[in-house]
Protein backbone atom coordinates (compact mmCIF):
# COMPACT_ATOMS: atom_id res chain seq x y z
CA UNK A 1 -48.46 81.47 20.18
CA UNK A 2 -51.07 82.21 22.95
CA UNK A 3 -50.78 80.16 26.35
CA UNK A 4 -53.57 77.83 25.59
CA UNK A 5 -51.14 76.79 22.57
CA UNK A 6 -48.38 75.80 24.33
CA UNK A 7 -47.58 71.74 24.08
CA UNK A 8 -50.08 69.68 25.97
CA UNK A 9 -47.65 67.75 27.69
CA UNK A 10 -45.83 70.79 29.31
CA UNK A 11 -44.93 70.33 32.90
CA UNK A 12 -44.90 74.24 33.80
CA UNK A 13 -47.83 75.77 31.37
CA UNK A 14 -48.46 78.75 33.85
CA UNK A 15 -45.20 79.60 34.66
CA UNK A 16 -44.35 79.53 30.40
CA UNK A 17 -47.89 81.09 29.72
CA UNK A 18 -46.45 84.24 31.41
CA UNK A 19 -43.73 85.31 29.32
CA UNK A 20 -43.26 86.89 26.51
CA UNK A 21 -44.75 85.37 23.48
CA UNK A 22 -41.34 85.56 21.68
CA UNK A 23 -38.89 84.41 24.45
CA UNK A 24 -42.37 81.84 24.99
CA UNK A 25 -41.68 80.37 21.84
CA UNK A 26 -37.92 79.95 22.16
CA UNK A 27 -38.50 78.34 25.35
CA UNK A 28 -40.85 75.76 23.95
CA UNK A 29 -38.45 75.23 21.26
CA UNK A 30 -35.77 74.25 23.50
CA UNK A 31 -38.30 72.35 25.53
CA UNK A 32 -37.53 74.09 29.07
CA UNK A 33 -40.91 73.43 30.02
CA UNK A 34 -40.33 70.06 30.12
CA UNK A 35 -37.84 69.23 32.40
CA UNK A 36 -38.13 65.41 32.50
CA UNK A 37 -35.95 65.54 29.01
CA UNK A 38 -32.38 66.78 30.46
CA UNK A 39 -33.11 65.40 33.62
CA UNK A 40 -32.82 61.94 31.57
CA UNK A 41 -30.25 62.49 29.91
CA UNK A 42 -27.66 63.60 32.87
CA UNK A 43 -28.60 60.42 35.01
CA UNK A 44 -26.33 58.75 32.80
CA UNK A 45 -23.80 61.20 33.21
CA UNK A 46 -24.42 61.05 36.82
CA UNK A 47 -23.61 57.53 37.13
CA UNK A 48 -20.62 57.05 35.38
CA UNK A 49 -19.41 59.97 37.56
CA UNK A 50 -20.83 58.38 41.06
CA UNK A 51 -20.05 54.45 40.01
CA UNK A 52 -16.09 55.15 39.08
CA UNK A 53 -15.89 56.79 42.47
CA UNK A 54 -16.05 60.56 41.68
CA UNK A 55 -19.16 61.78 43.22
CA UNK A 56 -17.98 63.09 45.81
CA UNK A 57 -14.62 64.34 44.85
CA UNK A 58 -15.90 65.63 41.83
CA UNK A 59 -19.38 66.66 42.49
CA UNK A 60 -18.45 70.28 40.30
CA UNK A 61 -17.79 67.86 37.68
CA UNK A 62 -21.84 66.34 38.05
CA UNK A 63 -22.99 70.23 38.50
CA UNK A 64 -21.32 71.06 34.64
CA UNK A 65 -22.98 68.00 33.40
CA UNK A 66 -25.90 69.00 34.40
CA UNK A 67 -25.73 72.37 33.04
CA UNK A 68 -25.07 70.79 30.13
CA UNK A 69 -27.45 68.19 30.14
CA UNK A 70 -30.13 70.83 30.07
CA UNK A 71 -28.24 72.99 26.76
CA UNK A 72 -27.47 70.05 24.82
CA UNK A 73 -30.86 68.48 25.57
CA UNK A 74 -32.53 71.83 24.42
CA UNK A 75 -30.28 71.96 21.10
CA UNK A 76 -30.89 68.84 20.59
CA UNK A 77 -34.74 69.69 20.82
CA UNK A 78 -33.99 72.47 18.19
CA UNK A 79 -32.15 70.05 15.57
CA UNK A 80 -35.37 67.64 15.98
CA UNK A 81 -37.86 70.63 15.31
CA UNK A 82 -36.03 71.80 12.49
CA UNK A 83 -35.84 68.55 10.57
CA UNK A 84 -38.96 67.32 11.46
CA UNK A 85 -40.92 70.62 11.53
CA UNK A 86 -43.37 68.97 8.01
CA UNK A 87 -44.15 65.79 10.53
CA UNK A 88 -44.56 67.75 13.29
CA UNK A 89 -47.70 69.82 11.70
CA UNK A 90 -48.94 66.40 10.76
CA UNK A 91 -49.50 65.23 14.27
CA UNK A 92 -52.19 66.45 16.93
CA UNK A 93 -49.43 66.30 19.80
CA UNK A 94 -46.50 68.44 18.24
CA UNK A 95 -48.49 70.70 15.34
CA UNK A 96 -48.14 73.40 18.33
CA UNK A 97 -44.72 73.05 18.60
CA UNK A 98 -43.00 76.70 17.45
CA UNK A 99 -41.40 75.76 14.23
CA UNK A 100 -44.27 74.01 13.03
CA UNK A 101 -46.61 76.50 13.70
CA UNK A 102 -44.59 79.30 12.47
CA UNK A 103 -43.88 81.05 15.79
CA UNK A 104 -40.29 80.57 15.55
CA UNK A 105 -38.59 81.40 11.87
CA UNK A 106 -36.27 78.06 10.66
CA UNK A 107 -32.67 80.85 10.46
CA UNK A 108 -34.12 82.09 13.90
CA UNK A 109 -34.12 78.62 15.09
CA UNK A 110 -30.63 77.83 13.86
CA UNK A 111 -29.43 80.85 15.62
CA UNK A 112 -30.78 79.26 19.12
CA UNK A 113 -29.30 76.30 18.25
CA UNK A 114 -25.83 77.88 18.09
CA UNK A 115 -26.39 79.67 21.09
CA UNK A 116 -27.39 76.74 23.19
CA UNK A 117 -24.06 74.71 21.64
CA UNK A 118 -22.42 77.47 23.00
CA UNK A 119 -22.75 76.93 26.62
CA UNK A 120 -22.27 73.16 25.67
CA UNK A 121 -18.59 74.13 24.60
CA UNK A 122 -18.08 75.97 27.97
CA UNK A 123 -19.24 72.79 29.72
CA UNK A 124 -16.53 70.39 27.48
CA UNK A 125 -13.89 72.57 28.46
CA UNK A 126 -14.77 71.70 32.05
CA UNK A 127 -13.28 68.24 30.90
CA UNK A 128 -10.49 66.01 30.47
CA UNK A 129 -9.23 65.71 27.09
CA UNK A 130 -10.34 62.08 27.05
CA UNK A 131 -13.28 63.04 27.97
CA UNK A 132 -13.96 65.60 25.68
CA UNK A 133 -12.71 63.77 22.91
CA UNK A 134 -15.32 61.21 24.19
CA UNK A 135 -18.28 63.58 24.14
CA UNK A 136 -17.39 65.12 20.43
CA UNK A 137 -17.80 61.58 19.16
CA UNK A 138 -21.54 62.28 20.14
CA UNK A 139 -22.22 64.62 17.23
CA UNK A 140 -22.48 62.02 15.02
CA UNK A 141 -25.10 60.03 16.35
CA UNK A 142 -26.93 63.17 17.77
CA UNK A 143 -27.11 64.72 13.89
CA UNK A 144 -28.57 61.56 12.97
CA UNK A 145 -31.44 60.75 14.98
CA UNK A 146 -34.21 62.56 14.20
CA UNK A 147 -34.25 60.68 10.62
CA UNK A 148 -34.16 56.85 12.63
CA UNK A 149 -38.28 57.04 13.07
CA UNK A 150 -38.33 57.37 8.99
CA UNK A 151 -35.80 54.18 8.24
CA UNK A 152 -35.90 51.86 11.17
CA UNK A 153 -38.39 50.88 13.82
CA UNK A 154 -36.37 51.29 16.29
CA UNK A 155 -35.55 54.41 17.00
CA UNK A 156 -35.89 54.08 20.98
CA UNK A 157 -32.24 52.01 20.21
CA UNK A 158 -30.59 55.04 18.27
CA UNK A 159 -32.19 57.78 20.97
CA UNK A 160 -30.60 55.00 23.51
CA UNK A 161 -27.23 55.22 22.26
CA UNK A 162 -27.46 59.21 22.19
CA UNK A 163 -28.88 59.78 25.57
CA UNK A 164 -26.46 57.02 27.57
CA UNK A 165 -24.09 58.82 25.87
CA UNK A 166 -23.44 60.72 29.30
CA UNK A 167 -22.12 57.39 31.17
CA UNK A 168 -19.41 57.64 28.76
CA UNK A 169 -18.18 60.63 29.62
CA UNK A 170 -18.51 60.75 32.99
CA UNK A 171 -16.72 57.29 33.62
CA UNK A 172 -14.18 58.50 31.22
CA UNK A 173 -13.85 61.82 33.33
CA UNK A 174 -13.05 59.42 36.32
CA UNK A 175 -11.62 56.62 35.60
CA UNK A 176 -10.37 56.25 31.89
CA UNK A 177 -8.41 52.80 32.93
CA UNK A 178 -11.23 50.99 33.30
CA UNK A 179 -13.43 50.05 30.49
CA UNK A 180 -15.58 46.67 30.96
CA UNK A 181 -17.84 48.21 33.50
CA UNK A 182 -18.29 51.43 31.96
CA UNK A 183 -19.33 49.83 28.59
CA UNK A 184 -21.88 47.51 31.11
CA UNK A 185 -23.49 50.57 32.34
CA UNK A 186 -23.79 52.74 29.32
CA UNK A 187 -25.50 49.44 27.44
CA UNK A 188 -27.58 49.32 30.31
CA UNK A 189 -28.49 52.47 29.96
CA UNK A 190 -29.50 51.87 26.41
CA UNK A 191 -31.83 49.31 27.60
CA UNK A 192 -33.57 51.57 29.53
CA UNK A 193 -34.04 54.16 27.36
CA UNK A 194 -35.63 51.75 24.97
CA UNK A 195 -38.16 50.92 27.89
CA UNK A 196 -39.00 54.14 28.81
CA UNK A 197 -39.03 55.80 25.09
CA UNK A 198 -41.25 53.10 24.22
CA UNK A 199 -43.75 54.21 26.99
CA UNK A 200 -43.22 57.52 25.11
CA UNK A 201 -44.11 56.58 22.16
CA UNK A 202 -47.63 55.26 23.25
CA UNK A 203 -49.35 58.81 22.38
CA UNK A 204 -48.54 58.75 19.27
CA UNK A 205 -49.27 55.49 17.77
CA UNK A 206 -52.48 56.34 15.55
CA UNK A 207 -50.92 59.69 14.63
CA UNK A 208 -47.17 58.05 13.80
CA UNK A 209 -49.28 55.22 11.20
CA UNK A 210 -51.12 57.89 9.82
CA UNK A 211 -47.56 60.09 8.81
CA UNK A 212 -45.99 56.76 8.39
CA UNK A 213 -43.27 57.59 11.18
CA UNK A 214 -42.16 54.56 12.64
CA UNK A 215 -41.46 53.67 16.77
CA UNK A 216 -41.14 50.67 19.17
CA UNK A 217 -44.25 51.29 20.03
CA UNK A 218 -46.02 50.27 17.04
CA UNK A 219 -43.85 47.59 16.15
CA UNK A 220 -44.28 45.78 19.26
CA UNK A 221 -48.18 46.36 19.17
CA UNK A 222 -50.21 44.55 21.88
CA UNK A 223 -46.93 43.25 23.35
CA UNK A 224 -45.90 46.16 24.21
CA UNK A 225 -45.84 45.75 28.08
CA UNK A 226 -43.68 42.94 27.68
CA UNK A 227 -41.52 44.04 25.66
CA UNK A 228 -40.88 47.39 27.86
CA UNK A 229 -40.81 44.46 30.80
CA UNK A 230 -38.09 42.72 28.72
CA UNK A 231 -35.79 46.14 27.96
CA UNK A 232 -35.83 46.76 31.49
CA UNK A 233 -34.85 43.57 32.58
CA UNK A 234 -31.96 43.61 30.09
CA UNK A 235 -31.15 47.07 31.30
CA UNK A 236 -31.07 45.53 35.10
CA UNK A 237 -29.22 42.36 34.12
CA UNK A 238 -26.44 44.56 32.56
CA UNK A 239 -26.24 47.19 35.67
CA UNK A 240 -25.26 44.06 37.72
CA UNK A 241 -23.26 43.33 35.93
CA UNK A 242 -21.29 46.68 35.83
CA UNK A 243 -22.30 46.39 39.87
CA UNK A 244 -20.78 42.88 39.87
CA UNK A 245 -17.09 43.79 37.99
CA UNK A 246 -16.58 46.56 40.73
CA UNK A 247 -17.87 44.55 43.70
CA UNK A 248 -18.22 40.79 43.00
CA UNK A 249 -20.55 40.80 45.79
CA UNK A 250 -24.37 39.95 46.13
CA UNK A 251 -25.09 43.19 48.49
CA UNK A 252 -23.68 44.73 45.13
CA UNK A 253 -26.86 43.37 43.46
CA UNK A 254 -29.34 44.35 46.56
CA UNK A 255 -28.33 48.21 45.27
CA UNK A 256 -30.41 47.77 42.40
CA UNK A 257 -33.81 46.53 43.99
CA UNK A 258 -35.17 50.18 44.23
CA UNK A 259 -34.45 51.05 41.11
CA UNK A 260 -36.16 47.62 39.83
CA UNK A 261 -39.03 47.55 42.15
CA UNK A 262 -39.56 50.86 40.36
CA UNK A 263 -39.13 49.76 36.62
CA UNK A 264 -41.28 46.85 38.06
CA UNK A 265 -44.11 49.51 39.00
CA UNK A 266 -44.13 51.28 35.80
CA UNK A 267 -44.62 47.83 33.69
CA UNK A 268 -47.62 46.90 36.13
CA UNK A 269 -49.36 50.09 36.27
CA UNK A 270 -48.84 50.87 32.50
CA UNK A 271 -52.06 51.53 30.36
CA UNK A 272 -50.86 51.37 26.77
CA UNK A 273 -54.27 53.15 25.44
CA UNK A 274 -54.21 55.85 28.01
CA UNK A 275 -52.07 58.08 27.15
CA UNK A 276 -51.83 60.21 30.81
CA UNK A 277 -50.91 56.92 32.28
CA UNK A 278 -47.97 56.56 29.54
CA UNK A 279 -47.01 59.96 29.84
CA UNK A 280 -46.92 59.55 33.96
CA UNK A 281 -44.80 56.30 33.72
CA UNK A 282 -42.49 57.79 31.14
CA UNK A 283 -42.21 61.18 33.68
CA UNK A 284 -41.91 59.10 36.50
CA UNK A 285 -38.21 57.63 35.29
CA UNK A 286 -36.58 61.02 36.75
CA UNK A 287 -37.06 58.94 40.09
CA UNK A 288 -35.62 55.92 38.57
CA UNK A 289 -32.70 57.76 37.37
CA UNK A 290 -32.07 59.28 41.35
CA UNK A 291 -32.38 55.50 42.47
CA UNK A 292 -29.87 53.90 40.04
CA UNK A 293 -27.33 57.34 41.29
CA UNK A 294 -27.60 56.85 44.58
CA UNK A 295 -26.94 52.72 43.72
CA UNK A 296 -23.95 53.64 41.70
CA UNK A 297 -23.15 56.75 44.60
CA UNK A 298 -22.65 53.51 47.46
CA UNK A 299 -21.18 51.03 45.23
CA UNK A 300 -18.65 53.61 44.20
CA UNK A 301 -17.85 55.30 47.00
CA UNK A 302 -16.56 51.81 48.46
CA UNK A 303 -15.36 49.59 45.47
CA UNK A 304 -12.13 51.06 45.86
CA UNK A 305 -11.38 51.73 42.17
């Protein structure tokens, strides 16, 4: 795999270009090029952390998420690759991808994988037994999601449910006694993961009908703004409501209007049929993750829980 090869959406193609080919191709595999991926899936851990009241207290507890945000996200990358490796090589975006161009070998990639799940145990033992009972139960739904996009149309929902998966645990780390709002934020969570995946999606519609591989995106066609508009306003509506159970206060609800004048932004400026102004929107949910932390950092840090 030369450097012109490597995946066209990578966010750091000269500083991957220069390494070695071989370590090149692992890193692809475990997507560390593209950063946006583990950053989205340790917001949620963030925020069940910072909205029990932890944050600060606990902020070692947010650094080991974080590391393993970015090893479980990467193994998780692996899994994908290796059961959808055939699809992959199908598809103009991902046919550079290692495994399905044959720069990484399928036992080599399962030996990665192991490696990477490694550092993810280190990181569980960092947690309470509750906890780590709680993150476990992940494995299930984790194993099973790269074959949602070839039985369902929704596979945004089943990618929701793995990557909120974080809010779980890092309530549970916190504050195991209290459930309602934790279960508010994590389904919130799953809204917005449907939103954003669905922006996602967008580059691949003509290549996904011509596979057959199924996504949000396709199903809701020329709707498609709306219906991200609609997943994010579900995803806001349910935040409150998490907001609302700790702090049954309106300044509770102000907390969110950065977060939702961003998700706002994204829906207006979206261009379904360009795919750099999908990619940007999807990329640009990092900064929607920081603004719902540091709304869930106040609120916590004062509801007295």
């Amino acid at each position: 795999m030369t450097a012109a090869e490597i995946t066209p959406d990578s966010e750091h193609r000269g500083l991957v270009g220069h390494l070695p080919p071989h370590i090149r191709a692992f890193a692809l595999l475990a997507r560390f090029d593209r950063p946006i991926g583990w950053w989205l899936l340790f917001w949620p851990c963030a925020w069940g952390v910072a909205l029990a009241g932890g944050a600060v207290a606990r902020w070692d507890l947010i650094l080991w998420l974080l590391l393993g945000a970015v090893a479980m996200r990467g193994a998780g990358c692996v899994y994908n690759d290796i059961v959808d490796r055939d699809l992959d090589r199908q598809v103009a975006r991902t046919r550079s991808r290692p495994l399905a161009s044959g720069a990484v070998s399928v036992k080599a990639a399962w030996v990665w994988l192991g490696l990477l799940c490694l550092i993810g145990l280190v990181v569980l033992l960092q947690l309470t037994p509750a906890a780590a009972v709680v993150a476990l139960a992940s494995l299930l739904p984790v194993a099973a999601y790269p074959f949602m996009k070839r039985i369902t149309w929704w596979p945004q929902a089943w990618l929701g449910i793995v990557f909120s998966w974080g809010a779980l645990v890092g309530w549970i780390s916190i504050a195991p006694d209290r459930i309602a709002p934790m279960l508010l934020l994590y389904a919130g969570s799953i809204a917005w993961v449907i939103g954003y995946d669905t922006i996602y999606a967008l580059q691949d519609v003509e290549d996904d009908a011509l596979v057959g591989v199924r996504s949000s995106a396709r199903r809701m066609g020329r709707h498609v703004r709306g219906g991200v508009a609609a997943f994010y306003a579900v995803a806001l509506v349910l935040w409150g409501l998490a907001f609302w159970r700790l702090h049954p206060t309106p300044l509770a609800l102000v907390l969110l209007l950065p977060v939702g004048g961003h998700l706002a932004w994204q829906v207006l400026t979206l261009v379904p049929v360009e795919d750099a102004s999908a990619l940007a929107r999807f990329r640009s949910n990092r900064f929607a993750g920081l603004l719902m932390f540091l709304a869930c950092l106040v609120l916590g840090s004062t509801s007295g829980l």
